[in-house]
Structure formats: structure tokens, C-alpha cells
Protein backbone atom coordinates (compact mmCIF):
# COMPACT_ATOMS: atom_id res chain seq x y z
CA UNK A 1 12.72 7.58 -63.04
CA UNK A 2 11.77 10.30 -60.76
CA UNK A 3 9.60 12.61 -62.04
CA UNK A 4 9.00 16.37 -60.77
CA UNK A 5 6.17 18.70 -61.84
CA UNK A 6 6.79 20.96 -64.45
CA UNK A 7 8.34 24.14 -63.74
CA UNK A 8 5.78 26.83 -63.38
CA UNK A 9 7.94 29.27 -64.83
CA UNK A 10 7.23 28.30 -68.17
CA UNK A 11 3.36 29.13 -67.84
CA UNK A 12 4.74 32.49 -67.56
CA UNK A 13 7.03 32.50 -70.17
CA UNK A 14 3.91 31.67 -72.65
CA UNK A 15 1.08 33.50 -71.76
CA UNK A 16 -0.88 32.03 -74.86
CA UNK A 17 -1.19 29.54 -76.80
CA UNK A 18 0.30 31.28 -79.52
CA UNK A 19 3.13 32.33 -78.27
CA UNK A 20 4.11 28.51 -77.39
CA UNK A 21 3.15 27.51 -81.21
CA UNK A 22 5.67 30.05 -82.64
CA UNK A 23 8.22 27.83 -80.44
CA UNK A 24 6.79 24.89 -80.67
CA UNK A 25 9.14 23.75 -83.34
CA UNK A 26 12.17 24.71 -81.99
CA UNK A 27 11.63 23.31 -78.86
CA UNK A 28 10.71 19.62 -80.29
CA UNK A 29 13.99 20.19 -82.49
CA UNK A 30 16.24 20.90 -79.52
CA UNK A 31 15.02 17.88 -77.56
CA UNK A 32 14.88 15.48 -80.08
CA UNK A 33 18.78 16.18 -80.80
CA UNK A 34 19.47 16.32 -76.94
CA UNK A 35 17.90 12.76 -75.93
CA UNK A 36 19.27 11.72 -79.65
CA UNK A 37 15.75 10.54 -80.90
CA UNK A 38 14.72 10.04 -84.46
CA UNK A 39 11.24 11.96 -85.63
CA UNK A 40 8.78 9.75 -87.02
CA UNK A 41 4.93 10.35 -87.85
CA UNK A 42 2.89 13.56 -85.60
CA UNK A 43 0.49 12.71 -83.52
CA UNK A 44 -2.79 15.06 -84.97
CA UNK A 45 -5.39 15.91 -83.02
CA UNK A 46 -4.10 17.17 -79.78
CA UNK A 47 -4.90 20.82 -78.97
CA UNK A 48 -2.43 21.32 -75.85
CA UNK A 49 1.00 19.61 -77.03
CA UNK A 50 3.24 18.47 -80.01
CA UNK A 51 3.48 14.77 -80.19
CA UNK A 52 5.29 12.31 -82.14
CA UNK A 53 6.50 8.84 -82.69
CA UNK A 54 10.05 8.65 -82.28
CA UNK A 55 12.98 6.73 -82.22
CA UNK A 56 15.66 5.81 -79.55
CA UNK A 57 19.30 5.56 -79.96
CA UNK A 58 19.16 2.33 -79.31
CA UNK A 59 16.15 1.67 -82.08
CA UNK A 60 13.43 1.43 -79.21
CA UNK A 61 10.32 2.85 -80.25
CA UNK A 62 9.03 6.04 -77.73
CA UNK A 63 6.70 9.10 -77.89
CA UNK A 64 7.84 12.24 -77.82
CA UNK A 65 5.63 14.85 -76.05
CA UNK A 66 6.33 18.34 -75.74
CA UNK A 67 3.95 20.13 -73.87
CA UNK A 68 1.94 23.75 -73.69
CA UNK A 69 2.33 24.44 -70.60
CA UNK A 70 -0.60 25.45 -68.47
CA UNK A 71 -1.82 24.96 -64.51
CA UNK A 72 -3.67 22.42 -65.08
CA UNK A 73 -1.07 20.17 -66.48
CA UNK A 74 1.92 20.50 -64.11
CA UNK A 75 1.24 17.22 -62.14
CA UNK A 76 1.24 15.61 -65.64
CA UNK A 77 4.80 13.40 -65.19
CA UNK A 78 3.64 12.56 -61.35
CA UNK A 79 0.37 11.23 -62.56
CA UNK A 80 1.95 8.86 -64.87
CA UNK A 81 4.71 8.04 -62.58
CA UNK A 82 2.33 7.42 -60.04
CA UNK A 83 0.07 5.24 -61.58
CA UNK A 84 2.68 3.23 -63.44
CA UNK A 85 3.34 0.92 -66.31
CA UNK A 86 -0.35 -0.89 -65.53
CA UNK A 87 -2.29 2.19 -65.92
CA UNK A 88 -0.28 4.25 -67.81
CA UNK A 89 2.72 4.57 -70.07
CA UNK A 90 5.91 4.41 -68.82
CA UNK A 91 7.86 7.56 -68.71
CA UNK A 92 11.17 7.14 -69.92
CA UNK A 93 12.26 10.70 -69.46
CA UNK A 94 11.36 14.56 -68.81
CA UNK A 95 12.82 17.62 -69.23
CA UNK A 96 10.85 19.75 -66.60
CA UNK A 97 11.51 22.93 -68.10
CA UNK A 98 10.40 22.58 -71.90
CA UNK A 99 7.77 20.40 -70.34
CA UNK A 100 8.66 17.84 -72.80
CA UNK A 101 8.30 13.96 -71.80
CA UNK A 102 9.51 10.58 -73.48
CA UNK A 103 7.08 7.92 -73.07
CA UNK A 104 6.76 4.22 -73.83
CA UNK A 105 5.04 3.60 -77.27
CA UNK A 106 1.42 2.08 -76.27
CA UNK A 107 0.32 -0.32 -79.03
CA UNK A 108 -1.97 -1.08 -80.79
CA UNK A 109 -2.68 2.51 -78.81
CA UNK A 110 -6.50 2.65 -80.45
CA UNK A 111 -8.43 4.95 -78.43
CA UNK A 112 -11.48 4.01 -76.60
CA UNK A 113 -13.60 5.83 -78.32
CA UNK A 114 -12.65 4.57 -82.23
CA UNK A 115 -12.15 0.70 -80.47
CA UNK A 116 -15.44 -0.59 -81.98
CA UNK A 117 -16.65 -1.12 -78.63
CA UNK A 118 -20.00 -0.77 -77.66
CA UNK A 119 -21.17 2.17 -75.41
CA UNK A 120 -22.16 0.18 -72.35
CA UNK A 121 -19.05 -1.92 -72.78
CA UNK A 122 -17.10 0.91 -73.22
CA UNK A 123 -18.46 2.57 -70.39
CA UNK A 124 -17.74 -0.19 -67.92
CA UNK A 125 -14.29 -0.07 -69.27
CA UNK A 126 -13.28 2.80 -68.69
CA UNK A 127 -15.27 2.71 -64.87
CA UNK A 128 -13.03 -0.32 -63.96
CA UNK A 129 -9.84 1.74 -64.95
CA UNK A 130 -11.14 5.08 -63.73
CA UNK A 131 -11.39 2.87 -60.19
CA UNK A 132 -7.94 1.56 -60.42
CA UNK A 133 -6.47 5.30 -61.33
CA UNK A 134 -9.19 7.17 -58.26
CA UNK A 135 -7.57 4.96 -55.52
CA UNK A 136 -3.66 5.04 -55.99
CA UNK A 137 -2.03 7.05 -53.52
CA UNK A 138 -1.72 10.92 -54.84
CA UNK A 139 2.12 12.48 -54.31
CA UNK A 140 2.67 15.44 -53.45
CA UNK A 141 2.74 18.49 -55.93
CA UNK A 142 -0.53 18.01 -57.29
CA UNK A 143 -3.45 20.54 -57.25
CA UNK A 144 -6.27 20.53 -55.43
CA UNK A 145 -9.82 20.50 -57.81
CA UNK A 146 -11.12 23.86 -56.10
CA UNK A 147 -7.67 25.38 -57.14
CA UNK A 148 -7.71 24.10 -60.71
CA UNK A 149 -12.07 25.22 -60.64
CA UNK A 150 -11.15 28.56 -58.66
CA UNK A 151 -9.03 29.82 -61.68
CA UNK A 152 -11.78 28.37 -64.58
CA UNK A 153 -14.28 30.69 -62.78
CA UNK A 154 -11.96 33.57 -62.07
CA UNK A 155 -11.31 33.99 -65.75
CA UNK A 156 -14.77 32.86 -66.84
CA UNK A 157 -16.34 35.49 -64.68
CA UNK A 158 -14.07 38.29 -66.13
CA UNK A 159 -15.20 37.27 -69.53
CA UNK A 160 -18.73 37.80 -69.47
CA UNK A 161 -19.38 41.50 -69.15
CA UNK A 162 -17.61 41.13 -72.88
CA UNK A 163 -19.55 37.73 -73.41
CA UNK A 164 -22.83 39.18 -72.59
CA UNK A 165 -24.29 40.24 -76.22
CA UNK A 166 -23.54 37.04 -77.45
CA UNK A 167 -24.42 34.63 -74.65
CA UNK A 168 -27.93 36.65 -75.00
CA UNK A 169 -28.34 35.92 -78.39
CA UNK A 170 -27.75 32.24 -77.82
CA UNK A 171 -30.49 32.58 -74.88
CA UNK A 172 -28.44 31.47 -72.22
CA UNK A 173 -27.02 34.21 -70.30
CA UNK A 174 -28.93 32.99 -66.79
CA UNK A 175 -27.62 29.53 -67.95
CA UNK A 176 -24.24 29.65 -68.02
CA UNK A 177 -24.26 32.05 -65.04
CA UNK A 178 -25.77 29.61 -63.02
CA UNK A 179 -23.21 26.55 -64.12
CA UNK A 180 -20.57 29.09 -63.04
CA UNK A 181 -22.49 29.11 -59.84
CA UNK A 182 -22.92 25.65 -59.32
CA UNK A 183 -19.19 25.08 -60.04
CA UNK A 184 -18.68 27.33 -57.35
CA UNK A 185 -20.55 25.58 -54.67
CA UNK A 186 -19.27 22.38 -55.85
CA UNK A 187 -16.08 23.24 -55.41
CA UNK A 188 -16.40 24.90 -52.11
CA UNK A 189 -17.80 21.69 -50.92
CA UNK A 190 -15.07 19.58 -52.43
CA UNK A 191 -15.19 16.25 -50.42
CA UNK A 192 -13.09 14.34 -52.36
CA UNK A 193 -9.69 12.83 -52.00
CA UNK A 194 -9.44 10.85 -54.80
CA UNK A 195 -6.37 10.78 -57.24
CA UNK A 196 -8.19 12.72 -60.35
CA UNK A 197 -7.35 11.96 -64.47
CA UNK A 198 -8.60 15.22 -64.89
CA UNK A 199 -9.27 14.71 -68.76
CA UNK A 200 -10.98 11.35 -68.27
CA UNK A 201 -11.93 11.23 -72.27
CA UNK A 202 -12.15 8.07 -74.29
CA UNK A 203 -9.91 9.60 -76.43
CA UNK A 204 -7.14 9.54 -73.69
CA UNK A 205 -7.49 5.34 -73.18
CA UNK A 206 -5.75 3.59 -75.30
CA UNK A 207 -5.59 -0.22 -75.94
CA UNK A 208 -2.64 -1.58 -74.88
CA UNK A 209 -3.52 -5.53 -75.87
CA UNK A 210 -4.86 -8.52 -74.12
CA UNK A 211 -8.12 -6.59 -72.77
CA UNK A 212 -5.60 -3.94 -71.24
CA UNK A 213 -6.45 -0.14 -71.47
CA UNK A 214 -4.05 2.53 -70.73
CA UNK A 215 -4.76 6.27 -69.96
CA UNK A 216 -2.54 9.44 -71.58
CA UNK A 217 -2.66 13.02 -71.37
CA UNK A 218 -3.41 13.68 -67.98
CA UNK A 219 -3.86 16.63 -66.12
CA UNK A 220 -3.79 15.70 -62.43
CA UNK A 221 -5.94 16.88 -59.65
CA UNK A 222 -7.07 15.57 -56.00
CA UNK A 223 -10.96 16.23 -56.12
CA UNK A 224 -14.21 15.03 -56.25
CA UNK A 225 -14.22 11.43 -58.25
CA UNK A 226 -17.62 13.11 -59.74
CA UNK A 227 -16.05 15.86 -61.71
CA UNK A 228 -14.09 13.36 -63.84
CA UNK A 229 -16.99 11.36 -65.60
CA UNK A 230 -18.42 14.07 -68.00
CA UNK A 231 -16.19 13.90 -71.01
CA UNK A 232 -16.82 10.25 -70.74
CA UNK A 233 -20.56 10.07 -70.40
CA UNK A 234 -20.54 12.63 -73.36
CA UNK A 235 -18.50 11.35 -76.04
CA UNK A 236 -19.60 7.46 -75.73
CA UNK A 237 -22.19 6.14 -77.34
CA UNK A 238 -23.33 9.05 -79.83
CA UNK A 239 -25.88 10.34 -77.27
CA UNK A 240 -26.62 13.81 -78.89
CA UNK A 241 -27.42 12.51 -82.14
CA UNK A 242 -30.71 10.12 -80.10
CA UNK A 243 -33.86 11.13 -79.92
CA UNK A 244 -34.08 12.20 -76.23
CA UNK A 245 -30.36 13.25 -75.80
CA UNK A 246 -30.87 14.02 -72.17
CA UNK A 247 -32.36 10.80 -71.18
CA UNK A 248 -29.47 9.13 -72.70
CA UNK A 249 -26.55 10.80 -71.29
CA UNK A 250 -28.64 10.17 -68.09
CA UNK A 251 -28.82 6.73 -68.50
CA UNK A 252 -24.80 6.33 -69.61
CA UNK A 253 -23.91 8.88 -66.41
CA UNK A 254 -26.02 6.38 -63.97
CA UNK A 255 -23.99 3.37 -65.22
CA UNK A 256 -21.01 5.07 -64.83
CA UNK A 257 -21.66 6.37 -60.88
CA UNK A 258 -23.65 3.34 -60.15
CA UNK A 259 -19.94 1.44 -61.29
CA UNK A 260 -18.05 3.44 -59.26
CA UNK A 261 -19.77 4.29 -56.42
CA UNK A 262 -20.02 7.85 -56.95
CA UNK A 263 -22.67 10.46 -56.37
CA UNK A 264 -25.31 10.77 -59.34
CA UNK A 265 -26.79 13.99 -58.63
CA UNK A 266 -23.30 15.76 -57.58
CA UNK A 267 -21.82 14.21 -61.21
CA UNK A 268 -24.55 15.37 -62.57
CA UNK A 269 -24.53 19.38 -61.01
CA UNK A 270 -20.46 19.07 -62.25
CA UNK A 271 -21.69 18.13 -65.35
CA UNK A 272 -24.09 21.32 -65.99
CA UNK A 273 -21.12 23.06 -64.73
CA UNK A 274 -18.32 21.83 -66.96
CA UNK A 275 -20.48 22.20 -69.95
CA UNK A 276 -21.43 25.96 -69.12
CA UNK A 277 -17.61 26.74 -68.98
CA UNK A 278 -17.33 24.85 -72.29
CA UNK A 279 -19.36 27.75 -73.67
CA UNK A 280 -17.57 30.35 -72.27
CA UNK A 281 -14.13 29.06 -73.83
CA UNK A 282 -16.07 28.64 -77.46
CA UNK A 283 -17.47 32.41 -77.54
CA UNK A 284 -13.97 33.54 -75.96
CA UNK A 285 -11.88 31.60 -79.01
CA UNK A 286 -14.46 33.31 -81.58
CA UNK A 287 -15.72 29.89 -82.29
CA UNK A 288 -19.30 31.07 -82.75
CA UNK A 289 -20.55 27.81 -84.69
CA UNK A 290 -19.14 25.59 -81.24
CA UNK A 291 -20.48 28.16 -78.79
CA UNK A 292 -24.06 27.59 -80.58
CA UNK A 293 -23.39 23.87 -80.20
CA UNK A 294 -22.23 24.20 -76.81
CA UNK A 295 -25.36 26.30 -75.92
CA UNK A 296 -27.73 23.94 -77.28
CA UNK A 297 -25.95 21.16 -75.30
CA UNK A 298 -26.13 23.21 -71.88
CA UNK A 299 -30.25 23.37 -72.30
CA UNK A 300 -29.98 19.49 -72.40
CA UNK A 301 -27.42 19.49 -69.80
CA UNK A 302 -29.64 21.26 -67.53
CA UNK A 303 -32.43 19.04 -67.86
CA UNK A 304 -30.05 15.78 -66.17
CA UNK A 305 -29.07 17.94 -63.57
CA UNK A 306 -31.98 19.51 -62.45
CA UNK A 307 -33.00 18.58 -58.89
């Protein structure tokens, strides 16, 4: 089918999160009559959508996802449509203006990171795929990375006058000021034209049989390759829990570059970056337990990408 990007209006029509959860429900409801689908099992675990197994008319099994909408998931539909049935699941159909999609069922779907893989295999995994995805041609109506970084900061840098007691307790006030800094820069010097996941996770690649890995929740950019790999090199392999945490998520980040060609040092600046904004969103949620997990991470996080 032809897919569009979601209509912005709806970003506006829920300013926060929840006031899309109080219609949530409602909006599920309506499209699961209007495309005739039967509700099966919830997806759990998503923070940005409802989704659900469901059933076709015509007894096809499908996924039903009905989206929060947000900038940095308009391109979603043209992602998937753009990769295509190798890369990604199929989308069957969209309603643009619920931001609701009706996707292909991906079995056995297992994510990445719960596949009982090892990390390094797991890692070149996911670098063969994140290849495949990086090069296909990027249509148009998807954002640039320095747009998509521009508003993180904006709203990030509004935050910490309020942030400030806090961020001081945790001892990291000159931290995360200078990973809003470096994202800066980095963005500003955005060399990339390469067709970005955007929430390159293990969680979002799924088995799909026969040695075949899909990805899912996307959130589209056109960037630098390098600001991708971080969720990856993270969440693979258990590396806070080793002794020397920062010497392996080193070691997992060079295998990744060194796979796909990408810059170490400029993954690893995007990586101090991204993880400094990670505290800012904790302390603004009034998660105070994450925010002290997230600062503890950001000393480590420092250490990689230290010149």
C-alpha cells in the first residue's frame, strides 16, 4: 500500500502522554470495528503505543498498532514501507490520523535481546541488518537527525533551571550539561545521509525464522549512522552488571562500528550524549530511582567517550 506520514495534527491534539492514554481505548475500539478485526492478546511492554494481536475478517492473523503520536514517530509507516517485507513487517494498512497501523504478524517474533543469542553473535546480527536498513533509499517526509536532536535539546535545556537541585545531588550537573553540548555539536556537524531506525534496540528485532531478523517500532530519521548504535551496544550482553562496565560497552561499541564501517569516536561522543538526555527525561518523569541509575551510567559513559 502507500503509506503517508502521520498527520501532525494529532501531536497537537495530545500534548501528553496522558491525554492520549485517556483515549487510548476508544481509539483501538473504533479501529478495530472499522477494519473489522478481532482483539486478541496486548502486546505489554511498549511505552509509546497500544498493541495487539488481532484477527482479520478473513481469519489472517495481523497486529494492531495504535500509536502516541509524537515527532519523532511520523515517518513510522514510510520506514516500514520503505524497507519492506525483508526488513520489516509488512504493513497491511494505516489510518494516518489515529496513527494506528495493521501489520503482518512476525513469528516466532522473539526479540533479539530474549533470543538466547550470545552478545557478540547478537551484535553482528543486528550490524548486518542495521547495514541492510542504513543503505535503502530514504523517501521523502522523513526528518532530518538535527531536527529530531534540535527539539531533545530545546526542551532538555528548558528543564534544567528546574532540574538543577537534583542533577546536583546526583553530582552531575557539568555532566549532563556537557552531553547536551556535545549533542549539539554533533548535530550541527551532521554528515550523514543514511536511512536511520532511530530506536535501533534489540528489543525492536524480532525473529522472523530461518536465521531472518526483522525490525519494528521505528522512528525514522536521515542522520548520522553513529547515533543509532547506543541502545544496542547497551542492552546486549549485560555489560553494566561486569566488572569494568566501561571497557565492555567499549569493546561491544568497537565491534559494532568496526562491522559497519562507522566512526568509533563520533558513536561514542553520541553515546555520552544520548545517555545525558536519558537523565534528563528520568528526573523530568519523577523517576528519581532511574535518574540515579541513569547518572551512574553517564560517569561510565563518559569514560568511553572521552578523547
Amino acid at each position: 500500500m502507500d503509506c503517508v506520514a502521520f498527520e501532525d495534527a494529532a501531536i497537537a491534539a495530545y500534548p501528553t502522554r496522558s491525554a492520549w492514554d485517556a483515549s487510548a481505548a476508544e481509539i483501538v475500539g473504533t479501529m478495530l470495528d472499522r477494519w473489522h478485526l478481532t482483539a486478541g492478546e496486548a502486546y505489554v511492554g511498549g511505552e509509546a503505543a497500544s498493541v495487539l494481536r488481532v484477527t482479520t475478517r478473513d481469519g489472517t492473523p495481523a497486529v494492531l498498532k495504535v500509536g502516541f503520536p509524537h515527532v519523532e514517530g511520523v515517518a513510522e509507516a514510510l520506514g516500514l514501507e520503505s524497507w519492506g517485507p525483508a526488513l520489516s513487517p509488512r504493513v497491511l494498512r494505516q489510518d494516518p490520523w489515529t496513527w494506528s497501523l495493521l501489520l503482518d504478524h512476525v513469528e516466532p517474533g522473539i526479540p533479539l535481546s530474549t533470543a538466547g543469542v550470545d552478545a557478540a553473535a547478537a551484535l553482528d546480527i543486528a550490524a548486518g541488518l542495521f547495514s541492510r536498513l542504513t543503505a535503502c533509499a530514504i523517501p521523502a517526509g522523513v526528518p532530518t537527525l538535527p531536527s529530531i536532536v534540535g527539539d531533545y535539546l530545546a526542551s532538555a535545556r528548558e528543564r534544567l533551571r528546574t532540574q538543577h537541585a537534583e542533577l546536583a545531588g546526583l553530582g552531575i550537573v557539568e555532566l549532563v550539561e556537557r552531553g547536551l553540548d556535545d549533542a549539539a555539536d554533533l548535530a550541527r556537524s551532521d554528515r550523514g545521509e543514511f536511512f536511520l531506525h532511530g530506536d535501533f534496540n534489540p528489543g525492536n528485532i524480532l525473529s522472523a525464522g530461518a536465521d531472518r531478523w526483522l525490525v519494528i517500532d521505528p522512528k525514522p530519521m536521515r542522520g548520522d549512522r553513529e547515533f543509532d548504535l547506543w541502545p544496542l551496544v547497551e542492552q546486549l550482553g549485560s555489560p553494566w552488571t561486569r566488572t569494568d562496565p566501561a571497557a565492555a560497552l567499549a569493546a561491544q561499541l568497537r565491534r559494532v562500528t568496526d562491522a559497519v564501517g562507522c566512526d568509533y569516536e563520533r558513536a561514542a561522543r553520541w553515546s555520552f550524549a544520548r545517555a545525558a538526555l536519558n537523565v534528563s527525561w528520568y528526573v523530568d518523569d519523577g523517576n528519581h530511582d532511574a535518574a540515579a541509575t541513569a547518572a551512574a551510567e553517564l560517569r561510565v559513559v563518559e569514560r568511553i567517550s572521552a578523547p
